[in-house]
Protein backbone atom coordinates (compact mmCIF):
# COMPACT_ATOMS: atom_id res chain seq x y z
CA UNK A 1 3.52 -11.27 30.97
CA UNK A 2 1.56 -10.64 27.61
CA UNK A 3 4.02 -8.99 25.31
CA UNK A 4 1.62 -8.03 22.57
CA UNK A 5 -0.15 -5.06 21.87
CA UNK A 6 -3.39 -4.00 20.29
CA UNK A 7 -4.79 -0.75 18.87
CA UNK A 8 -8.34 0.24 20.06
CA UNK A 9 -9.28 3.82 17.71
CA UNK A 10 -12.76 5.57 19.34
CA UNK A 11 -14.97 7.61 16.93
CA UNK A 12 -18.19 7.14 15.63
CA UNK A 13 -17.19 9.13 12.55
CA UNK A 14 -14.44 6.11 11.88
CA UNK A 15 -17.49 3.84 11.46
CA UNK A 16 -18.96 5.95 9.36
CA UNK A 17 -16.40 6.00 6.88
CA UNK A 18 -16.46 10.18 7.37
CA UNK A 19 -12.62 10.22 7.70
CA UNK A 20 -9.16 7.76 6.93
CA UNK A 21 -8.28 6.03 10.04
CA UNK A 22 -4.60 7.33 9.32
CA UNK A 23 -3.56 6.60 13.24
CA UNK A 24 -4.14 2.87 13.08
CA UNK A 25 -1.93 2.63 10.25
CA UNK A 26 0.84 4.89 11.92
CA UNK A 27 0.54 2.86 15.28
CA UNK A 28 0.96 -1.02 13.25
CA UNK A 29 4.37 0.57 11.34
CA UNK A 30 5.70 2.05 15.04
CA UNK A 31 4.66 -1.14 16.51
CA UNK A 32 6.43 -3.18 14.00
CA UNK A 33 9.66 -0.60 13.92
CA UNK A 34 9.58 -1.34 17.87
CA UNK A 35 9.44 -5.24 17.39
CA UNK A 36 6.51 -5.02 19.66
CA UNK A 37 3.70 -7.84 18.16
CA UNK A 38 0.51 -6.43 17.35
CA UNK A 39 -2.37 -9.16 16.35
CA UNK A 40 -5.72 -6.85 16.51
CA UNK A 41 -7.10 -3.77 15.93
CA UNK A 42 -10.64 -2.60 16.90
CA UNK A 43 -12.88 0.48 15.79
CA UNK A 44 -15.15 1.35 18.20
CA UNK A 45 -18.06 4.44 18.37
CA UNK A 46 -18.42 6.61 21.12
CA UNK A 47 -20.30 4.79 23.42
CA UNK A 48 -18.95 3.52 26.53
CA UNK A 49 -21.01 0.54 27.01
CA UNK A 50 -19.46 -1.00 23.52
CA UNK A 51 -15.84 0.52 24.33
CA UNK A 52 -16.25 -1.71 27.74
CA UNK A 53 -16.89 -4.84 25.44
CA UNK A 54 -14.00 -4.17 23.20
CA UNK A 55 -11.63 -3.28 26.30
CA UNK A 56 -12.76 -6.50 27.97
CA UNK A 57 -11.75 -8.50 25.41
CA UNK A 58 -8.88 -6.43 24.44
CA UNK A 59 -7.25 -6.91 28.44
CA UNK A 60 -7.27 -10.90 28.01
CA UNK A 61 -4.83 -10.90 24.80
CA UNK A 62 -2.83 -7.98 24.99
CA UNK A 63 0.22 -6.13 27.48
CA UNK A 64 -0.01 -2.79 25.93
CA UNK A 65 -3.82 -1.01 24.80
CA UNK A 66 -3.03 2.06 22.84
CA UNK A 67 -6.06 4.06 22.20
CA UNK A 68 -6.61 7.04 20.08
CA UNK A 69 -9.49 9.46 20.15
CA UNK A 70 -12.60 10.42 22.30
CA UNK A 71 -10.40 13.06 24.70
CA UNK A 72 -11.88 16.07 23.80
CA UNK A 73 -14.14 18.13 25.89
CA UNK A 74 -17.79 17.32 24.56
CA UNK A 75 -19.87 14.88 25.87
CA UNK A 76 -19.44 11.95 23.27
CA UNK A 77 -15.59 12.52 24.35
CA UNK A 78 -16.01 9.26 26.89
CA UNK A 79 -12.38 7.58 26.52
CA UNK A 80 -10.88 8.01 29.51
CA UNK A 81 -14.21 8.32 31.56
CA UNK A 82 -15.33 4.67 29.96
CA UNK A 83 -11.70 3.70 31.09
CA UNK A 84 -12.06 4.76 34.73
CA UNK A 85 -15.21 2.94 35.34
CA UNK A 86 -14.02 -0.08 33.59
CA UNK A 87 -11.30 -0.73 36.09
CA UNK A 88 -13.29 0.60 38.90
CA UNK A 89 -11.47 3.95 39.88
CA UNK A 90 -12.52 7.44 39.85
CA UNK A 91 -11.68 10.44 37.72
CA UNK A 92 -9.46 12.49 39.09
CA UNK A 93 -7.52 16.49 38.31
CA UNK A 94 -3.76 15.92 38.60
CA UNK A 95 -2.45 19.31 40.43
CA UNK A 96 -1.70 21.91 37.95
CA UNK A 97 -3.26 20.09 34.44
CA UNK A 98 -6.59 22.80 34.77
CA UNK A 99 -3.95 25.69 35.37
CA UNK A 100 -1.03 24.51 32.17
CA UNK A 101 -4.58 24.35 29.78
CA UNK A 102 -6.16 27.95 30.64
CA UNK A 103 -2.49 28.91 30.27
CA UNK A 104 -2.33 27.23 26.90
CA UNK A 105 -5.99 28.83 25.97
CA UNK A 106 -4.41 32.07 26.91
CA UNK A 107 -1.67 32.08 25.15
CA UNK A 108 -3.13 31.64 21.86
CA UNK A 109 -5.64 34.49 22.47
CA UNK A 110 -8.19 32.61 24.03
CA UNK A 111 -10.48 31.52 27.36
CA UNK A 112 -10.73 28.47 28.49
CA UNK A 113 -14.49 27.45 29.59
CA UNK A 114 -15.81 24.98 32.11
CA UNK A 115 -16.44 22.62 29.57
CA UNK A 116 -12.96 22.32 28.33
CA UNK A 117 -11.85 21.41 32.02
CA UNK A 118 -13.65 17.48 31.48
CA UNK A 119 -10.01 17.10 29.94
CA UNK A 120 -8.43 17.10 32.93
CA UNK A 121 -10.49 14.70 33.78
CA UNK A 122 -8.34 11.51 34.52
CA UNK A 123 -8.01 8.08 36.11
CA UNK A 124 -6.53 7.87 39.15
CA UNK A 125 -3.13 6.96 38.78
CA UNK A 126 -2.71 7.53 35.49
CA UNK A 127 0.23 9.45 34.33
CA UNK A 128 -0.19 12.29 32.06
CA UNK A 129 0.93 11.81 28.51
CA UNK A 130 1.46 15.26 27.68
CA UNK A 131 -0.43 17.56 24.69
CA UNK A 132 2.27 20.42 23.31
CA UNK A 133 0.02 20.52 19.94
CA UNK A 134 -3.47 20.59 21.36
CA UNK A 135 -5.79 21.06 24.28
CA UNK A 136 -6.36 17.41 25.13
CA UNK A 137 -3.51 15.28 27.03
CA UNK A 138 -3.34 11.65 27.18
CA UNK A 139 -2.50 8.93 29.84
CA UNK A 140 0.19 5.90 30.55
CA UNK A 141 -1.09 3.86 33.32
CA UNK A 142 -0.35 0.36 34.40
CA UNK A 143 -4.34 -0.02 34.70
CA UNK A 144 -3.52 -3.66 36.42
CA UNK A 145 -0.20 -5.40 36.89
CA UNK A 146 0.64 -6.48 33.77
CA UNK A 147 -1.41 -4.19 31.54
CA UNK A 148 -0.23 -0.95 30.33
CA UNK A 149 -3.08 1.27 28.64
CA UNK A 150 -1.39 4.84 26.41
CA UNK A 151 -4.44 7.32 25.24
CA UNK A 152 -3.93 9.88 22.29
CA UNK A 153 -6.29 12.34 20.62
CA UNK A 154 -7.83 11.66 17.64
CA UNK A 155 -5.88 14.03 15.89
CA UNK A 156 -2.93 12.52 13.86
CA UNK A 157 -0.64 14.97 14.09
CA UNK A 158 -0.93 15.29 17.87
CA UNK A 159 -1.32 11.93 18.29
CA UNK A 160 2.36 11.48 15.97
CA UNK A 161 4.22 13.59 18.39
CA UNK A 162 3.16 12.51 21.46
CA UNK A 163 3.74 8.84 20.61
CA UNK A 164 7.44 9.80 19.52
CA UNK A 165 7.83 12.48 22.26
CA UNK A 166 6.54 10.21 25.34
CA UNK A 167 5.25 7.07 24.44
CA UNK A 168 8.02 5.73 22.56
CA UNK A 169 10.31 6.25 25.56
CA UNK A 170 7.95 4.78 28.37
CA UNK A 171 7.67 1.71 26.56
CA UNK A 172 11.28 1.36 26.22
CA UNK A 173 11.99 2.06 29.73
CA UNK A 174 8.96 -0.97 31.02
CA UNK A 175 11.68 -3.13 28.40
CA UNK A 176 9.36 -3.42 25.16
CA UNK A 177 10.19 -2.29 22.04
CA UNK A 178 14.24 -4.13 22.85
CA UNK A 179 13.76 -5.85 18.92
CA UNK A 180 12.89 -4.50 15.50
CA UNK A 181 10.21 -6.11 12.97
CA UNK A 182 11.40 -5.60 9.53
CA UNK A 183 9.63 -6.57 6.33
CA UNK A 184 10.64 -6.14 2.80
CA UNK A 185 8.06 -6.45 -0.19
CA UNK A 186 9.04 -8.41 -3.42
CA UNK A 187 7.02 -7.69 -6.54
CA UNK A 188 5.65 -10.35 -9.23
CA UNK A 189 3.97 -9.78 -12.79
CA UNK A 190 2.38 -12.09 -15.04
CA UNK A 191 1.68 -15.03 -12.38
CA UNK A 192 -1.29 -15.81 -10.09
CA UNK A 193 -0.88 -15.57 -6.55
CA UNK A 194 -1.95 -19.11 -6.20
CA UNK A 195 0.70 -20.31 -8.56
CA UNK A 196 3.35 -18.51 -6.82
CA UNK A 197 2.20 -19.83 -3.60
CA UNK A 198 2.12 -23.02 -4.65
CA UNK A 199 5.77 -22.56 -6.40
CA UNK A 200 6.89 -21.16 -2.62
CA UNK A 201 5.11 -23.15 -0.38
CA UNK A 202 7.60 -24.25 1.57
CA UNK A 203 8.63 -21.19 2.51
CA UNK A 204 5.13 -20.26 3.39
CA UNK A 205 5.69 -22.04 6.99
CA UNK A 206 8.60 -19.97 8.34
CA UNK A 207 8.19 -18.32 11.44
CA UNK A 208 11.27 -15.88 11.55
CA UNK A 209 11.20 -14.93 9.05
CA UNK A 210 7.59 -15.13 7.69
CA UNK A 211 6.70 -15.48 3.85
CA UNK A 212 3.20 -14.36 3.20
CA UNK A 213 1.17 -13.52 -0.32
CA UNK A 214 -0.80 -10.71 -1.22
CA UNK A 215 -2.91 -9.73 -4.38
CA UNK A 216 -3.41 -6.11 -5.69
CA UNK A 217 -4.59 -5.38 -9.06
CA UNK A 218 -2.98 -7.54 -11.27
CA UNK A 219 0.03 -7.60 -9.06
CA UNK A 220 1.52 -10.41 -7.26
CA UNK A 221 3.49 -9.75 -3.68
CA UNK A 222 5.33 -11.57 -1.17
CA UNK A 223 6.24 -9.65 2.17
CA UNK A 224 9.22 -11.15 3.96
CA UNK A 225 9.11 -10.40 7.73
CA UNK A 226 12.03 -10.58 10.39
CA UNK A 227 12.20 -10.03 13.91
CA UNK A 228 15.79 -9.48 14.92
CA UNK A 229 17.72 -7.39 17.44
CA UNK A 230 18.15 -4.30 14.73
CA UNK A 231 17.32 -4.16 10.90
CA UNK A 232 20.89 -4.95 10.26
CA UNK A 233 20.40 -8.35 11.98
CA UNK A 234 16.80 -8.76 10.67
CA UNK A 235 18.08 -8.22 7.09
CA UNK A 236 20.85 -11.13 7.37
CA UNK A 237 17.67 -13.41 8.20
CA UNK A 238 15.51 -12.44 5.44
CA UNK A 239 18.81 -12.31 2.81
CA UNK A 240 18.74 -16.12 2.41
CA UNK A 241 14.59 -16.47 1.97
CA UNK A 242 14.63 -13.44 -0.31
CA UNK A 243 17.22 -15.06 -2.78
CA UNK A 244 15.80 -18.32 -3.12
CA UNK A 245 11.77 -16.40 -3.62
CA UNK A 246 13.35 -14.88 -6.52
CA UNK A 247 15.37 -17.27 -7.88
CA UNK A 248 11.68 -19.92 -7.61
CA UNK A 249 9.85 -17.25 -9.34
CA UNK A 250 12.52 -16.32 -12.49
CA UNK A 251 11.27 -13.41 -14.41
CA UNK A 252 7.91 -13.50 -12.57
CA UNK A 253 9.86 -10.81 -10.06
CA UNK A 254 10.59 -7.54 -11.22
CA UNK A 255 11.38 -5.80 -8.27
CA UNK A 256 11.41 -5.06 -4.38
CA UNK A 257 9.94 -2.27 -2.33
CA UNK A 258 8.95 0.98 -3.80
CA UNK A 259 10.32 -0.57 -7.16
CA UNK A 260 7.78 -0.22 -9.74
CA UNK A 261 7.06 -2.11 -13.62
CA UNK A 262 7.45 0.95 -15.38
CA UNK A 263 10.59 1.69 -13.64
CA UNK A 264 12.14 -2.04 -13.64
CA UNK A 265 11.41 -1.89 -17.44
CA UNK A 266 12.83 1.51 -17.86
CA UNK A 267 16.21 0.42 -15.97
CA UNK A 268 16.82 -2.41 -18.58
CA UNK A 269 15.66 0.29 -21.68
CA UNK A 270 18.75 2.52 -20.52
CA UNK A 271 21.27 -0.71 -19.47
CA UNK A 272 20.86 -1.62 -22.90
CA UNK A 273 20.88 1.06 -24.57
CA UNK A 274 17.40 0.67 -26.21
CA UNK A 275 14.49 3.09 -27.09
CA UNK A 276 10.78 2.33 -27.13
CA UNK A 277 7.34 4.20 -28.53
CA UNK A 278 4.07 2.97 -28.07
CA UNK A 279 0.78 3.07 -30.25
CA UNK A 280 -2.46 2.59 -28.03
CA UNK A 281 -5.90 2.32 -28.71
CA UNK A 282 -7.94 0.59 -26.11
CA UNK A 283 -5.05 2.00 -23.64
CA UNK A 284 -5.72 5.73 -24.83
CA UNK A 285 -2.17 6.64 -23.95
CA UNK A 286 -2.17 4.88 -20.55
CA UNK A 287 1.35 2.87 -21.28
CA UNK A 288 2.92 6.37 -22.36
CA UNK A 289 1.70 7.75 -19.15
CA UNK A 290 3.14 5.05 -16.92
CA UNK A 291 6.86 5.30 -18.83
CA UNK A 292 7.15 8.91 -18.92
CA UNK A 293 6.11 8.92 -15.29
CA UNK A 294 9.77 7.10 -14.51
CA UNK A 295 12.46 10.20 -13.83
CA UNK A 296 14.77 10.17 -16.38
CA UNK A 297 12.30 8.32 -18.79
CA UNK A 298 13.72 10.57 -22.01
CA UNK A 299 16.41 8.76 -22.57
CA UNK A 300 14.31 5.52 -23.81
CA UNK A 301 10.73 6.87 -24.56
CA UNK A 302 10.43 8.29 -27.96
CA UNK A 303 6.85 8.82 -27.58
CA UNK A 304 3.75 7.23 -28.36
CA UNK A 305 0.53 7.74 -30.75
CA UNK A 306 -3.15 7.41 -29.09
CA UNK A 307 -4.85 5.76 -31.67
CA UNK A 308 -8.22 5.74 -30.82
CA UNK A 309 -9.75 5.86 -34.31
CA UNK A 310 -9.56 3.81 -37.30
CA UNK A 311 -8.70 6.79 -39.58
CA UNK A 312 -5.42 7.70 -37.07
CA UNK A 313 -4.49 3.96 -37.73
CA UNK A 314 -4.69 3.73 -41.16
CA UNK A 315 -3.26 7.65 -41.83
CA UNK A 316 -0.42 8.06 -38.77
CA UNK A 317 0.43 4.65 -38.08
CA UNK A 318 0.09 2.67 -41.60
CA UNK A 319 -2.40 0.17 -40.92
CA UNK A 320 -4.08 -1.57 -43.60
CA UNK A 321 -7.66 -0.01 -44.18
CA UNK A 322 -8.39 -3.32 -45.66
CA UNK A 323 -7.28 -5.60 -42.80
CA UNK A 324 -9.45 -3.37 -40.70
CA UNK A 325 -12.39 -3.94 -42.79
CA UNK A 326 -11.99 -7.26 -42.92
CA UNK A 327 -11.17 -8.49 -39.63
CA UNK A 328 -11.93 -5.69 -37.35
CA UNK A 329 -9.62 -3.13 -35.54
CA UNK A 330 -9.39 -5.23 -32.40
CA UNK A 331 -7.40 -7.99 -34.25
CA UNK A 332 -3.76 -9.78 -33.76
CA UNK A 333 -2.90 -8.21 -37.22
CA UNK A 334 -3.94 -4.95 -36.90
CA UNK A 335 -2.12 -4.57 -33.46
CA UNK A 336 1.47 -5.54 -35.47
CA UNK A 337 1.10 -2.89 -37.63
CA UNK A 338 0.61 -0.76 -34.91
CA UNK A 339 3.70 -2.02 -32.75
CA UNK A 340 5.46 -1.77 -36.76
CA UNK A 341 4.10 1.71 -37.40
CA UNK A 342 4.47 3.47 -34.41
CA UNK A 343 8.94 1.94 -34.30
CA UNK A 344 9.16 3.81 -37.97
CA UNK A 345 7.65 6.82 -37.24
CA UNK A 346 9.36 7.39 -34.31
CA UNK A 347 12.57 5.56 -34.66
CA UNK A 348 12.55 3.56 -31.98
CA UNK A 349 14.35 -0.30 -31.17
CA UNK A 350 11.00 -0.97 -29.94
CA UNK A 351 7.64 -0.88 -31.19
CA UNK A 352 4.70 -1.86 -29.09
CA UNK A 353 0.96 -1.75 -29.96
CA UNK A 354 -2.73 -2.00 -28.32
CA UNK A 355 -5.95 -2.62 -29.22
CA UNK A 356 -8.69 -3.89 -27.99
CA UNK A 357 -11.99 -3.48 -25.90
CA UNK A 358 -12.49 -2.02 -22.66
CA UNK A 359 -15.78 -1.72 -22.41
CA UNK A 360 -18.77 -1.38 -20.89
CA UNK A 361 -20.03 -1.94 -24.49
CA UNK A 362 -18.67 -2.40 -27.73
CA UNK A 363 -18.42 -6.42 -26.92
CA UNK A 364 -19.82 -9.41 -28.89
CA UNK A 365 -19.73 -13.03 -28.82
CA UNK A 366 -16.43 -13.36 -30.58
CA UNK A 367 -15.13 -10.38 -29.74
CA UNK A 368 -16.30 -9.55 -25.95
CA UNK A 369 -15.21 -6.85 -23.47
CA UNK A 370 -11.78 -7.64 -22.35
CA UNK A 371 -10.11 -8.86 -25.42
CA UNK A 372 -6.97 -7.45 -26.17
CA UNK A 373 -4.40 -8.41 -28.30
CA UNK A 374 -0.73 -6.96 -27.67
CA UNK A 375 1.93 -7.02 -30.76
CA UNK A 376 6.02 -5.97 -29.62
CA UNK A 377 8.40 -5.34 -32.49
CA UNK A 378 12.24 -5.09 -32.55
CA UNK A 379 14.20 -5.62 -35.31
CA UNK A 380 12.64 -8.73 -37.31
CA UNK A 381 11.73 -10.05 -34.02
CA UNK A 382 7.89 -9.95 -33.51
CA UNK A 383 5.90 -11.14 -30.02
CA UNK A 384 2.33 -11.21 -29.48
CA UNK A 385 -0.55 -11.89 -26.91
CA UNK A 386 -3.85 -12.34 -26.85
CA UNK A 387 -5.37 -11.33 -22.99
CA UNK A 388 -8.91 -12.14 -22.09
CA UNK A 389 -9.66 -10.17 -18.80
CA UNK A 390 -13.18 -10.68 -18.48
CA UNK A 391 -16.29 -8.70 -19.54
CA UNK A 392 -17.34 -8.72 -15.93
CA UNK A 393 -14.23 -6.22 -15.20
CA UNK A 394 -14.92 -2.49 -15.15
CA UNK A 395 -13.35 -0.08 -17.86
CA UNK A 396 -10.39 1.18 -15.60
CA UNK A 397 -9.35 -2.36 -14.65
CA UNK A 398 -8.98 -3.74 -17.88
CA UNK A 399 -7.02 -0.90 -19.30
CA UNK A 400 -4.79 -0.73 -16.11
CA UNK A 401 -3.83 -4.86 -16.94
CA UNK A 402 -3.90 -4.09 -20.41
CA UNK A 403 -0.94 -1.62 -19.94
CA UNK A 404 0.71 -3.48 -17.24
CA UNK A 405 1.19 -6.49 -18.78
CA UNK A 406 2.13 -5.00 -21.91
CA UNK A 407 5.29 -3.56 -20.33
CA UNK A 408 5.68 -6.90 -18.51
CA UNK A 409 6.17 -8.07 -22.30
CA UNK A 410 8.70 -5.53 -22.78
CA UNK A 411 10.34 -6.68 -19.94
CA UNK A 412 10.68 -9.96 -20.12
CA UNK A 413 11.45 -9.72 -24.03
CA UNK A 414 14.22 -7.59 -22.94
CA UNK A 415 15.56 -10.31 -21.15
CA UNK A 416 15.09 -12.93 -23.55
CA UNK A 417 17.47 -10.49 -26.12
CA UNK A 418 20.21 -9.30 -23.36
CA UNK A 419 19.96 -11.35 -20.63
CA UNK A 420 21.30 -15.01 -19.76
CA UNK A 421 18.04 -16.88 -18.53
CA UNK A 422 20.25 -18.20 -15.72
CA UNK A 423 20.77 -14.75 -14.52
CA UNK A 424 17.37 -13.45 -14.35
């Protein structure tokens, strides 16, 4: 027996882009919590010609279909009609389904029409999946031997409860959904997702648990899968693989899960005791936004200066009008007295300071869009960078990696001060 399932979602509109396809995303997390293996996923409009292509080749590789939408009462409604004809039966009225939906029409001050009655409307031997939420029910039916198909409205909150309130418990009773699939998500800064790869390759291979990569704006990630008997078990299979992915990648990890950079830097700021202020240009106050966005951020933030023109650099922050003059506000130098102005004015440990150019314009051949230089003061102790994002990048993305990667800086300079590098 084929012990996979797949998602089928009917609506034209989900082609169209008019609205989220929310359900498909809720059914692949249920799936997963249910250790049930889900490989595909098809959109399909409301046409039942194309919804008999996608269920024919849907039948050959999966155990369980779920569908969601096309139930309603209008005529481009065709789910469980296009099912019926598919496997050759007729639509039937279970006893009693027309009566429960006038009743339900009735009860919230309404009349049911003839119309609505098309969703009672449903394969022969199909068992009703029942609707407390809305007008149209759904089905479970063993459509062959072998192949289980579950329909759902459209609707996600509908379709939500019904999976938990019937669904969930007719699977379990046919003997799926005995195992859990459990992934946890480790987080990388400041390395490609080739590199890492390449650093982890071996673990690449596994097949319980799984290791695979993933890039997302600047960010590096690594999903760990198990597939265990409960989460408890699954998490003793992934402990081992998780260790050694962090200890390959060092202070390229900064966190796990819903852990974030601003908040992995902000946990070291207040285990050490440390404050930090920031002075931005090309950034316009995007670092301050992303610290003071941590709960309890305070404690370590002093505050920062937005120093979008030269006067505020010269008059707030110190920097020599000179060194401006002659080698431009975008400059190595310029961003140290930044990082230097902003720590006295605001007391911090930390100074850190931006400039540089985000574009679209402002760029020239020595200086072009996506140059930014990145200056971190504590103490007598001075770091710098020099980035180079690209002048092909828009103006969002190059101020989100500017301000990323300068609090990976302050993170891994952190380290460097407090921090064994054998204990990363």
């Amino acid at each position: 027996m084929n012990r996979n399932a797949e998602v089928l979602c009917v609506g034209t509109e989900l082609l169209l882009g008019q609205i989220l396809n929310t359900n498909a995303q809720y059914l692949a997390n249920e799936l997963a919590r249910l250790g049930i293996p889900h490989y595909f996923q098809t959109v399909v409009g409301d046409n039942k010609t194309r919804l008999h292509q996608a269920l024919r080749v849907a039948e050959d590789r999966a155990g369980v279909l779920v569908l969601t939408g096309g139930l309603g009462p209008t005529p481009d409604d065709l789910t469980h009609e296009s099912l019926a004809s598919y496997f050759g039966v007729p639509l039937v009225e279970p006893p009693g389904l027309w009566a429960d939906l006038q009743a339900k029409f009735q009860s919230r001050g309404r009349v049911a029409t003839v119309i609505q009655r098309k969703q009672c409307q449903l394969p022969r031997g199909a068992r009703v999946l029942p609707n407390s939420w809305g007008t149209a029910v759904g089905v479970c039916w063993e459509a062959k031997p072998g192949l289980h198909i579950l329909t759902f409205p459209g609707v996600p909150q509908e379709m939500t409860r019904m999976w938990q309130a019937t669904a969930v418990p007719y699977l379990q009773n046919l003997g799926w959904g005995q195992q859990v699939i459990t992934s946890r998500l480790l987080r990388f800064w400041g390395v490609g997702e080739a590199t890492l790869a390449q650093r982890v390759q071996h673990l690449l291979g596994g097949e319980n648990p799984t290791v695979a990569p993933y890039a997302q704006g600047g960010e590096v990630q690594l999903r760990v899968t198990a597939c265990a008997a409960n989460e408890a078990a699954a998490h003793v299979l992934m402990a081992p693989v998780i260790s050694e992915l962090k200890t390959l990648a060092g202070l390229d990890y900064f966190g796990m899960g819903e852990e974030t950079l601003p908040g992995a830097v902000g946990a070291l700021l207040t285990q050490h005791g440390q404050t930090v202020a920031v002075a931005e240009s090309c950034t316009g106050g995007l670092v301050g936004q992303l610290l003071s966005g941590v709960v309890g951020s305070s404690h370590y933030f002093q505050g920062g200066v937005i120093a979008y023109a030269d006067k505020v650099k010269t008059d707030l922050l110190g920097v020599d009008a000179q060194l401006i003059t002659q080698v431009g506000a975008v400059s190595p130098g310029v961003a140290q007295q930044m990082a230097l102005g902003v720590q006295q004015l605001l007391g911090s440990d930390w100074g850190l300071g931006l400039t540089g150019i985000s574009g679209p314009g402002g760029g020239t051949a020595s200086k072009p869009v996506g140059l930014v230089y990145l200056a971190l003061v504590q103490g007598s102790s001075l770091s710098q960078r020099e980035y180079r994002f690209g002048s092909n990048q828009s103006r969002d993305f190059i101020r989100r990696l500017s301000a990323y990667s300068a609090l990976d800086v302050l993170r891994r300079e952190i380290y460097a001060k407090f921090t064994s590098r054998d204990d990363p």
